[in-house]
Protein backbone atom coordinates (compact mmCIF):
# COMPACT_ATOMS: atom_id res chain seq x y z
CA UNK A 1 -18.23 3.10 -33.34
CA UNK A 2 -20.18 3.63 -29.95
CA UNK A 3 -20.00 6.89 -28.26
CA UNK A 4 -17.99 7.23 -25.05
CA UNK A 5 -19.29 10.36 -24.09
CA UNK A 6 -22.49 9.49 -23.88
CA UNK A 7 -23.47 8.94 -20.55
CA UNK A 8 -21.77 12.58 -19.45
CA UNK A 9 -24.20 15.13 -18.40
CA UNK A 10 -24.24 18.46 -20.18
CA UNK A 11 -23.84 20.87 -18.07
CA UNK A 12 -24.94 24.64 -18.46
CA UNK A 13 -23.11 26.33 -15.68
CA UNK A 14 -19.49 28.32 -16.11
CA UNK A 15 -16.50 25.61 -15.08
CA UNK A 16 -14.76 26.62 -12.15
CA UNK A 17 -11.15 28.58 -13.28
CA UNK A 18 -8.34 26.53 -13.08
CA UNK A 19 -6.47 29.78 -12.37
CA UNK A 20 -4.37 30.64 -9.19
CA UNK A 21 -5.45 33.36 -7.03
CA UNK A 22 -2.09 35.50 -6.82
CA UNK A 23 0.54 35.89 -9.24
CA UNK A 24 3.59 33.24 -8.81
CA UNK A 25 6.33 33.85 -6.78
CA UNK A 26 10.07 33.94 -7.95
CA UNK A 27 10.71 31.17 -5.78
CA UNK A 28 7.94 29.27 -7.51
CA UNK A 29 8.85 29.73 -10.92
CA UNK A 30 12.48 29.54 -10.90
CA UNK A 31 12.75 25.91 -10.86
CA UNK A 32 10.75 25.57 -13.96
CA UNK A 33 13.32 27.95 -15.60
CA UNK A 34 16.37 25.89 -14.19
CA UNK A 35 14.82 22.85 -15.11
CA UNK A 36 14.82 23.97 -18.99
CA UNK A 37 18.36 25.18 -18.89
CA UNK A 38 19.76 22.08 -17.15
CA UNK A 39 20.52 18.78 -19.12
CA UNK A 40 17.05 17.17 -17.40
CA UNK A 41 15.11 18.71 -20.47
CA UNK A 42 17.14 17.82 -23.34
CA UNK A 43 14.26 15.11 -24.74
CA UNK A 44 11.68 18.04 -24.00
CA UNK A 45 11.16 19.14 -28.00
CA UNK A 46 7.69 21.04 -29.50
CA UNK A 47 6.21 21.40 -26.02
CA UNK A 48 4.57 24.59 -24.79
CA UNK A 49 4.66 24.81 -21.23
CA UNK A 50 3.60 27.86 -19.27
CA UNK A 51 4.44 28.42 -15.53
CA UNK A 52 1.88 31.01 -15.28
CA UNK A 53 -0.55 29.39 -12.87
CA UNK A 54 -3.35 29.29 -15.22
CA UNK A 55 -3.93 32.44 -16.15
CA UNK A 56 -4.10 32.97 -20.04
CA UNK A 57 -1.70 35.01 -22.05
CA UNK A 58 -3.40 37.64 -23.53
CA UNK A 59 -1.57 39.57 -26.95
């Protein structure tokens, strides 16, 4: 089995954040939240989808 990944460069510096730099806006959000209550998402099952612009949930 050859290795696919080896031609990528390791790379020792941080990766840029894919997080946004405000907090989302109602008007933003609220179509992902109608989109899961309308009939659109009835074949969405065992998904985990966050409409938090990146930024990690932390307990």
């Amino acid at each position: 089995m050859s290795n696919i990944y080896r031609d990528v460069p390791l790379s020792s510096e941080k990766s840029v954040s894919p997080r946004l730099p405000r907090p989302g806006q109602p008007n933003e959000v609220a179509p992902f939240y109608l989109f899961l209550a309308c009939t659109d998402s009835s074949y969405i099952t065992g998904q985990v989808l966050h409409p938090n612009g990146g930024e990690p949930v932390s307990s």
